[in-house]
PDB file of N, CA and C in Angstrom:
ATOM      1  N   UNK A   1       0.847  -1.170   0.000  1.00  0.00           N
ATOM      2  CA  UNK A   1       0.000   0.000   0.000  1.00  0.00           C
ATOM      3  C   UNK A   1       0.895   1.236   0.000  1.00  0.00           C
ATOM      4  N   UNK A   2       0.658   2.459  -0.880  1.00  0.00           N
ATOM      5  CA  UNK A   2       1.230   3.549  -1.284  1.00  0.00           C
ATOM      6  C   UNK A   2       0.339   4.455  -0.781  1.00  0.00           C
ATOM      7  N   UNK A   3       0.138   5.581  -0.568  1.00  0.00           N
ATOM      8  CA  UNK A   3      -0.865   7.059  -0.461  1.00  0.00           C
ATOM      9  C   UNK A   3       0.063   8.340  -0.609  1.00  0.00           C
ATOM     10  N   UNK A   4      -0.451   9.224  -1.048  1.00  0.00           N
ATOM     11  CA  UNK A   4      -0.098  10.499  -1.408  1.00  0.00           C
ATOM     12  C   UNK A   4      -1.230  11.137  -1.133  1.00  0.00           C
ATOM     13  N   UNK A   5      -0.705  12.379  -0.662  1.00  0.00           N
ATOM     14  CA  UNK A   5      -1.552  13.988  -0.610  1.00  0.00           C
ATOM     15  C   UNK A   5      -1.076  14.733  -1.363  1.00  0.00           C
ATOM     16  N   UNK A   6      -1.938  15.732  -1.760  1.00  0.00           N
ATOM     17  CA  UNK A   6      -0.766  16.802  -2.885  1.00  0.00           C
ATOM     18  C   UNK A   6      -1.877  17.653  -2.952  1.00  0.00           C
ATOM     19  N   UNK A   7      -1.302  19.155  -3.507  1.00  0.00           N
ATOM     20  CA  UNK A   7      -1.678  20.039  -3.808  1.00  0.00           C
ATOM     21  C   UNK A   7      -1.818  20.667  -5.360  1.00  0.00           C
ATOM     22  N   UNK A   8      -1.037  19.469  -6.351  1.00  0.00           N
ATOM     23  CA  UNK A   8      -1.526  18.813  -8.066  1.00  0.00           C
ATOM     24  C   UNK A   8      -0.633  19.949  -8.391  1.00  0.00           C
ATOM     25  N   UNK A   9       0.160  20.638  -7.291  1.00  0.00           N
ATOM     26  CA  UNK A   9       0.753  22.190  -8.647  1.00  0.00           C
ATOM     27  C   UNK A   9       2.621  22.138  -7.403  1.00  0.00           C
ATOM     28  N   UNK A  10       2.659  22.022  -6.106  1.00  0.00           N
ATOM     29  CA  UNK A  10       3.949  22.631  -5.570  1.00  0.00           C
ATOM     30  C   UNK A  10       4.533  21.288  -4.925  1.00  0.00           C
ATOM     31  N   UNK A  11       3.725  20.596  -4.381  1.00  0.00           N
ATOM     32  CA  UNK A  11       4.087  18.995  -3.069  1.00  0.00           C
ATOM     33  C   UNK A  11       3.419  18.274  -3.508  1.00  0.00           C
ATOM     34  N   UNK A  12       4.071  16.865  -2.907  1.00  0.00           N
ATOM     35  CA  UNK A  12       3.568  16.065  -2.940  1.00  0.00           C
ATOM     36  C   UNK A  12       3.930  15.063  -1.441  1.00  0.00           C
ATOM     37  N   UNK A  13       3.120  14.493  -0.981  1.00  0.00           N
ATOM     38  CA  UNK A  13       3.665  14.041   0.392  1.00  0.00           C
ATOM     39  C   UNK A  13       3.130  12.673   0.013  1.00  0.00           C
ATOM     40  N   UNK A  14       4.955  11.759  -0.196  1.00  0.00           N
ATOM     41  CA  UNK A  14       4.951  10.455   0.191  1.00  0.00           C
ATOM     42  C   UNK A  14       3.968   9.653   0.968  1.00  0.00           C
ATOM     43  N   UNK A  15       3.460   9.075   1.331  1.00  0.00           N
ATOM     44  CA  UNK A  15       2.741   8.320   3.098  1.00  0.00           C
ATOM     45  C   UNK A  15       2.893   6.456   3.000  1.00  0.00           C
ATOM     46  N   UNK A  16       3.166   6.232   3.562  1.00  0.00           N
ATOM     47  CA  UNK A  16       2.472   4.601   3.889  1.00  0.00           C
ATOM     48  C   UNK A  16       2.793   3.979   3.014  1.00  0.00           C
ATOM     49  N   UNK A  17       4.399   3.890   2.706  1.00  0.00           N
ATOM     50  CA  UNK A  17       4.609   2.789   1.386  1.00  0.00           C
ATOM     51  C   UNK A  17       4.883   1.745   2.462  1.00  0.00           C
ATOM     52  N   UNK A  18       3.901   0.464   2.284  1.00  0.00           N
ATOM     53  CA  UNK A  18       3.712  -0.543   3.234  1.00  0.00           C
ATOM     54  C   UNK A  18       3.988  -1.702   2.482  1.00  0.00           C
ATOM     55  N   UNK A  19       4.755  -3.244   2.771  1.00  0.00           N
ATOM     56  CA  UNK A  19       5.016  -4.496   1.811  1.00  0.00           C
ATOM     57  C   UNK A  19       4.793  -5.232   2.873  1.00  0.00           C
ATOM     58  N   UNK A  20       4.083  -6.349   2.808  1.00  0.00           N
ATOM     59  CA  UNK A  20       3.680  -7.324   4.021  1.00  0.00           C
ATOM     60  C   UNK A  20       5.198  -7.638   3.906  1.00  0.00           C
ATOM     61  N   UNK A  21       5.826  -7.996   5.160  1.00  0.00           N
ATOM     62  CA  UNK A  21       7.099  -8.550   5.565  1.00  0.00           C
ATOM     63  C   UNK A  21       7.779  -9.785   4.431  1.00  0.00           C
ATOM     64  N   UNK A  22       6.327 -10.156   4.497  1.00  0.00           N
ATOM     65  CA  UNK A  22       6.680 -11.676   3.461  1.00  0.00           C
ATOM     66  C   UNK A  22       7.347 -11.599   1.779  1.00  0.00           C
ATOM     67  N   UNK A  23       6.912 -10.830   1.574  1.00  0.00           N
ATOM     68  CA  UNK A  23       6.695  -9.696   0.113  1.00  0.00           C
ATOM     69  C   UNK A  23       7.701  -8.565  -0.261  1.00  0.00           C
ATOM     70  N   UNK A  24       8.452  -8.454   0.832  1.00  0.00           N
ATOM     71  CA  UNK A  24       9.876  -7.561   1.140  1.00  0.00           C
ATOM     72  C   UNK A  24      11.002  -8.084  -0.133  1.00  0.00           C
ATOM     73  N   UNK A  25      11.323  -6.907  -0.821  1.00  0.00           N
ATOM     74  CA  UNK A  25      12.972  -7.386  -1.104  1.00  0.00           C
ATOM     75  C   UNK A  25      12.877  -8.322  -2.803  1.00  0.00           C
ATOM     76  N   UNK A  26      11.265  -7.557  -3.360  1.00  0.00           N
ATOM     77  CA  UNK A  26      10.825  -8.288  -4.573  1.00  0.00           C
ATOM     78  C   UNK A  26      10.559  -7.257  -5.642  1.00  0.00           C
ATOM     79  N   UNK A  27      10.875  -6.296  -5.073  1.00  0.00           N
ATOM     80  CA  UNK A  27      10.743  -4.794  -5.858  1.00  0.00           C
ATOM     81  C   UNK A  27       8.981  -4.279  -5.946  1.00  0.00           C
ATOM     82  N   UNK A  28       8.373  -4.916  -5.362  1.00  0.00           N
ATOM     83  CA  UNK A  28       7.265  -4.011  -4.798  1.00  0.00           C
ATOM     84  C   UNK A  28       7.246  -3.022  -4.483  1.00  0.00           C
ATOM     85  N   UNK A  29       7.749  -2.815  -3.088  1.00  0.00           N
ATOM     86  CA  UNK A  29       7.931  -0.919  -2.456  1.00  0.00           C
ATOM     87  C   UNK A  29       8.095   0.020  -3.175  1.00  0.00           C
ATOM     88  N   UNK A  30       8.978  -0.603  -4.292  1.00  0.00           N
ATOM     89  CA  UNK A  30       9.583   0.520  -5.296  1.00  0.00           C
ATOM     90  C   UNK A  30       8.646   0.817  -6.783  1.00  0.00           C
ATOM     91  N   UNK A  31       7.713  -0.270  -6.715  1.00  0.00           N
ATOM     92  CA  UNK A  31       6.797  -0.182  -8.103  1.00  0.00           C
ATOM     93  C   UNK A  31       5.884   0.494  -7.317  1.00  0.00           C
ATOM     94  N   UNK A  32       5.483   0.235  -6.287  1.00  0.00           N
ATOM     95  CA  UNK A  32       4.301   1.205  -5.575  1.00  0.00           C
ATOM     96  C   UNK A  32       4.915   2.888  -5.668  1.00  0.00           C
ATOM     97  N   UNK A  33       6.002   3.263  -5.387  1.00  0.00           N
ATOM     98  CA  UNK A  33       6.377   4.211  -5.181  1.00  0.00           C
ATOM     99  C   UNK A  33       5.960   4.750  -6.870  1.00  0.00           C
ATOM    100  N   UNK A  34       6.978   4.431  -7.816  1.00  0.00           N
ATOM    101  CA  UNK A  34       6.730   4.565  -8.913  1.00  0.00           C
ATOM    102  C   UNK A  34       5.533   5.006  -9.364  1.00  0.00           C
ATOM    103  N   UNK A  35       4.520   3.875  -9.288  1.00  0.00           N
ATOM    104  CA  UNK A  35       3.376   4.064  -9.635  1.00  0.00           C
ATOM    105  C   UNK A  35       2.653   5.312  -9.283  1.00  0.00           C
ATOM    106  N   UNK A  36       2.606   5.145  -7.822  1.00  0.00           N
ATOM    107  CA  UNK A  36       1.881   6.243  -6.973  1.00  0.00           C
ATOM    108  C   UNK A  36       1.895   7.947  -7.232  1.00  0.00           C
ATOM    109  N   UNK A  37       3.697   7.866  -7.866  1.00  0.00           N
ATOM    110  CA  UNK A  37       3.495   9.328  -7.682  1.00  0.00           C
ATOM    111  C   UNK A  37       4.052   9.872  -9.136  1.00  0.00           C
ATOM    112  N   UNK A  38       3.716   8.391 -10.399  1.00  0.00           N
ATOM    113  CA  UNK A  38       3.673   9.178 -11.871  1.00  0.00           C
ATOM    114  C   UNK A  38       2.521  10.596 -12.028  1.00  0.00           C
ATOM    115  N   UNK A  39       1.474  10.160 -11.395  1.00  0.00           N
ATOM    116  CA  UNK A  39       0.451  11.226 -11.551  1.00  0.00           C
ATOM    117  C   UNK A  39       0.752  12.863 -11.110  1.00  0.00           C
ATOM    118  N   UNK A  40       2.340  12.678 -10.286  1.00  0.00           N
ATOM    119  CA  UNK A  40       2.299  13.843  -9.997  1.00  0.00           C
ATOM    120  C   UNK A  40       4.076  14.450 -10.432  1.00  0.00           C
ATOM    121  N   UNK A  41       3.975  13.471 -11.151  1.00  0.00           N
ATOM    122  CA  UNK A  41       5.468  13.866 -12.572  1.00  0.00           C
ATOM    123  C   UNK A  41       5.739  15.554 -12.627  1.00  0.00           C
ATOM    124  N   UNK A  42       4.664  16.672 -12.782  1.00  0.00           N
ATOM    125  CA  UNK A  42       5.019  17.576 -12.731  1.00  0.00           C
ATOM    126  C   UNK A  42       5.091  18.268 -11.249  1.00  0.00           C
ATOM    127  N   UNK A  43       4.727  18.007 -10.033  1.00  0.00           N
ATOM    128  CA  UNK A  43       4.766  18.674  -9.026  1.00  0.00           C
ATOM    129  C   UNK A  43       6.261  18.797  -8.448  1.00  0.00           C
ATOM    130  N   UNK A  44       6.474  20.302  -7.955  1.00  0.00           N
ATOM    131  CA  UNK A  44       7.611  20.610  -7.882  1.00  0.00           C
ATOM    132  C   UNK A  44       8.473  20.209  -6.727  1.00  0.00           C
ATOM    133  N   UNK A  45       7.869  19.219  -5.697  1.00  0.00           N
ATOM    134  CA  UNK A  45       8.646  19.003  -4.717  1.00  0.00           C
ATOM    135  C   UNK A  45       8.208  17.768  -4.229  1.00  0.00           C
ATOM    136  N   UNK A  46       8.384  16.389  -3.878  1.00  0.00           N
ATOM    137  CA  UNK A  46       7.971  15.299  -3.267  1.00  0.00           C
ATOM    138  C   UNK A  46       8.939  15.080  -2.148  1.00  0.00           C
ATOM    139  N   UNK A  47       7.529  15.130  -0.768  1.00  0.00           N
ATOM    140  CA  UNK A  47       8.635  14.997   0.436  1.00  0.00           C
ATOM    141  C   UNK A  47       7.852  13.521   1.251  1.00  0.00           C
ATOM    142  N   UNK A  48       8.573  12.954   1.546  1.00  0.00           N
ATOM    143  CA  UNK A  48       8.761  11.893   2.350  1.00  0.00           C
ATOM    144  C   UNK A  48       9.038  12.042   3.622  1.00  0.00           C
ATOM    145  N   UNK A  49       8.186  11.507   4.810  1.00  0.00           N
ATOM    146  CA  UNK A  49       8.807  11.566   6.177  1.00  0.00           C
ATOM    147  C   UNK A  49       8.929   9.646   6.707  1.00  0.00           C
ATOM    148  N   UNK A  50       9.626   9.260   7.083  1.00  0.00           N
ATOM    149  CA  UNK A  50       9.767   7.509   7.129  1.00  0.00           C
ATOM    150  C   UNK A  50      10.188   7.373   8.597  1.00  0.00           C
ATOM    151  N   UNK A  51      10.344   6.207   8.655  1.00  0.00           N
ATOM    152  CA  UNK A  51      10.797   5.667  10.200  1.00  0.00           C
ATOM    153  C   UNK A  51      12.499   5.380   9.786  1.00  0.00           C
ATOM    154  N   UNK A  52      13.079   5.365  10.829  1.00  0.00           N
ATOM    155  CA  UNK A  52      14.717   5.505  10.668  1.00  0.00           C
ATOM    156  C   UNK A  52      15.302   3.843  10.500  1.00  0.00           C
ATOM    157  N   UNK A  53      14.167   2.967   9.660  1.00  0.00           N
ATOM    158  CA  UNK A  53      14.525   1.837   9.752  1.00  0.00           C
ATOM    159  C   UNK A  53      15.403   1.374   8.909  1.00  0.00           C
ATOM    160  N   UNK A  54      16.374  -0.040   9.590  1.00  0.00           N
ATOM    161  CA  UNK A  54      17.486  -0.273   8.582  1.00  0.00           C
ATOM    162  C   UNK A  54      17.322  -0.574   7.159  1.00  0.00           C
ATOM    163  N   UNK A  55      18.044  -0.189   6.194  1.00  0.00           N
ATOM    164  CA  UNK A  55      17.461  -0.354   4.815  1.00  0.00           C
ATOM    165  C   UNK A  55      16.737   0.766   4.224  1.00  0.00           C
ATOM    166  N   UNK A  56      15.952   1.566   4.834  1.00  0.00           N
ATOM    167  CA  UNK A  56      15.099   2.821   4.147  1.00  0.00           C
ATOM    168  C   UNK A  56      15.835   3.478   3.858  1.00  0.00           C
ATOM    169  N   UNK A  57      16.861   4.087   4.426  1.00  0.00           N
ATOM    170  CA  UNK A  57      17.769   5.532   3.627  1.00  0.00           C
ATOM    171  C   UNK A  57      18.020   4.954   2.021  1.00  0.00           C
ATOM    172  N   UNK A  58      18.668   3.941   1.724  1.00  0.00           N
ATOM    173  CA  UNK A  58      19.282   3.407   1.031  1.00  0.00           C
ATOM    174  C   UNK A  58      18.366   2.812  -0.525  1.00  0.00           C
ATOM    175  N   UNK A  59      17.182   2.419   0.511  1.00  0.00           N
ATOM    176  CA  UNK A  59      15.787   2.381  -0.620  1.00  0.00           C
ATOM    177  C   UNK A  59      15.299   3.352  -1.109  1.00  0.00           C
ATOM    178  N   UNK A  60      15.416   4.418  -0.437  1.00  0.00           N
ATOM    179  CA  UNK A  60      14.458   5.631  -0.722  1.00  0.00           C
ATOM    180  C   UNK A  60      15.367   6.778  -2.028  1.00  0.00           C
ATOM    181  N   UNK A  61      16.788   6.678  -1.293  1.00  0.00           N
ATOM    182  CA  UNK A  61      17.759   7.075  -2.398  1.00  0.00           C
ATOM    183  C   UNK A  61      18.097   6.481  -3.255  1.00  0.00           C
ATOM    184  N   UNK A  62      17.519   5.050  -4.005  1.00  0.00           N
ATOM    185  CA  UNK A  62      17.605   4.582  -4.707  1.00  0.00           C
ATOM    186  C   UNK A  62      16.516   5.030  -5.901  1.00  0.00           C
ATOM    187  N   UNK A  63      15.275   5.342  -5.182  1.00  0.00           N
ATOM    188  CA  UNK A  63      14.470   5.823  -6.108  1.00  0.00           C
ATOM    189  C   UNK A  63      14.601   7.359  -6.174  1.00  0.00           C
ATOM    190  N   UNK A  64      15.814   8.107  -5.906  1.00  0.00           N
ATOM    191  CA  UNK A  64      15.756   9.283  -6.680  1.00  0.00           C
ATOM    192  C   UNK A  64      15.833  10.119  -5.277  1.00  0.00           C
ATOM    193  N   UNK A  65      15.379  10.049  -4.387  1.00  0.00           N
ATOM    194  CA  UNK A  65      15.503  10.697  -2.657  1.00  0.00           C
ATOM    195  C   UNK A  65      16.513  11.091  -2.294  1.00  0.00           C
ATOM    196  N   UNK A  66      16.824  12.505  -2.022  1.00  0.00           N
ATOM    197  CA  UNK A  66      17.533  13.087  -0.810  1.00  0.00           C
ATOM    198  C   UNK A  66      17.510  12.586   0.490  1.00  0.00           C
ATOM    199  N   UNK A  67      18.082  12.216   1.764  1.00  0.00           N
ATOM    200  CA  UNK A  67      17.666  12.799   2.959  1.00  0.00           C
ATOM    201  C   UNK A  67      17.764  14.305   2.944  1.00  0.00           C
ATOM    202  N   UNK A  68      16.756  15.090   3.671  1.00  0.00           N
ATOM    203  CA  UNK A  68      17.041  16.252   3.547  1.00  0.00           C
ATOM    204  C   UNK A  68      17.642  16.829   4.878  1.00  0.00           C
ATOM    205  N   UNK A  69      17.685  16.208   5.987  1.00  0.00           N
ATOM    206  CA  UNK A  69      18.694  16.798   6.957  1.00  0.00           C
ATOM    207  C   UNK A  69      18.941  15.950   7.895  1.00  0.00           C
ATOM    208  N   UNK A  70      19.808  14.845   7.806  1.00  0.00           N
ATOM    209  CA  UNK A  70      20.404  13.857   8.749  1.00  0.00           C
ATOM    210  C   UNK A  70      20.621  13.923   9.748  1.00  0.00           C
ATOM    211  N   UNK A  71      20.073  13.231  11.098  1.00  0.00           N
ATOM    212  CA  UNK A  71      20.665  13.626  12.137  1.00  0.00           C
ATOM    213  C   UNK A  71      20.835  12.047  12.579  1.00  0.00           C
ATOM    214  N   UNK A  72      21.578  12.087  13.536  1.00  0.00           N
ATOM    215  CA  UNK A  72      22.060  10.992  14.386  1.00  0.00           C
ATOM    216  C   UNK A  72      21.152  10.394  15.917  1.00  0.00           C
ATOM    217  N   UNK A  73      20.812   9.430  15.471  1.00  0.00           N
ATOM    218  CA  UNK A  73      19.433   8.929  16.446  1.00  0.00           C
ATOM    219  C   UNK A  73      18.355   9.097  16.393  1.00  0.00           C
ATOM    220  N   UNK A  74      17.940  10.152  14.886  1.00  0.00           N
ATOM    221  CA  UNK A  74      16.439  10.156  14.650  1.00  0.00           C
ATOM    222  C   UNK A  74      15.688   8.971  14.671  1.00  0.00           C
ATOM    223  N   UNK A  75      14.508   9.275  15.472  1.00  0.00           N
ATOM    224  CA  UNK A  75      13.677   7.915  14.485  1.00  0.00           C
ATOM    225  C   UNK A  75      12.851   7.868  13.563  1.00  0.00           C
ATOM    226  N   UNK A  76      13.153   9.167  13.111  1.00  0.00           N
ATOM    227  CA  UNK A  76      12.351   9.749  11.740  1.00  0.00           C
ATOM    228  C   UNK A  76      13.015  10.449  10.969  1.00  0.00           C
ATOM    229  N   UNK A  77      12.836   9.895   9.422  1.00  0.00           N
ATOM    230  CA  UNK A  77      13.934  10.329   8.310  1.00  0.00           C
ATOM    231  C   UNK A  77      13.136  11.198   7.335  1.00  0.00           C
ATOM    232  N   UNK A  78      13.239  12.489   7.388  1.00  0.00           N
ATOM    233  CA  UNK A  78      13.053  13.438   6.090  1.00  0.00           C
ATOM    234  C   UNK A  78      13.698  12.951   4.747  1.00  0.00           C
ATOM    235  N   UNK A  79      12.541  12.824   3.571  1.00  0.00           N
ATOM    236  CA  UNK A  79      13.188  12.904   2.743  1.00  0.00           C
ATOM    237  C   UNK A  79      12.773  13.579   1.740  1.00  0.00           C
ATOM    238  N   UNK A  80      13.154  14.239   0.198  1.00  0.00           N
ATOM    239  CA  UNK A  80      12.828  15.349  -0.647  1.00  0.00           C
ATOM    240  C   UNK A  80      13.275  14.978  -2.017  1.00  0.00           C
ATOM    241  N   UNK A  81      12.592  15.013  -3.067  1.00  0.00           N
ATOM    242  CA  UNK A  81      12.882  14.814  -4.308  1.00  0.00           C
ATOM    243  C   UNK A  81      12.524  15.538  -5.487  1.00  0.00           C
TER     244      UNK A  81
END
């Protein structure tokens, strides 16, 4: 499961890219992502807020993601594209 909010013209806000555990690591997360936010191909900013879990920085910058301001012990990761 994928969701987005947006305003169709400046943001777009990532939400809830979810893969049952079982289903992990098959390129799902990343076709959901894809999918989810072709519709908003022209909006000028897509931001992401995630949990600081192992593997997400690395997934998320794979599909094109900044972190946008790293800190050490967050348990929540900004991200911007």
């Amino acid at each position: 499961m994928a969701r987005v909010v947006s305003d169709f013209g400046t943001i777009v806000h990532l939400q809830d890219v979810l893969v049952d555990p079982g289903m992990q690591r098959r390129g799902i997360g990343a076709e959901l992502v894809v999918r989810v936010l072709e519709p908003f191909a022209d909006v000028r900013q897509t931001v992401l807020l995630t949990d600081a879990g192992p593997g997400l920085t690395a997934f998320y910058m794979s599909l094109g993601f900044s972190e946008a301001a790293p800190s050490a012990g967050a348990t929540v990761r900004a991200f911007v594209r």
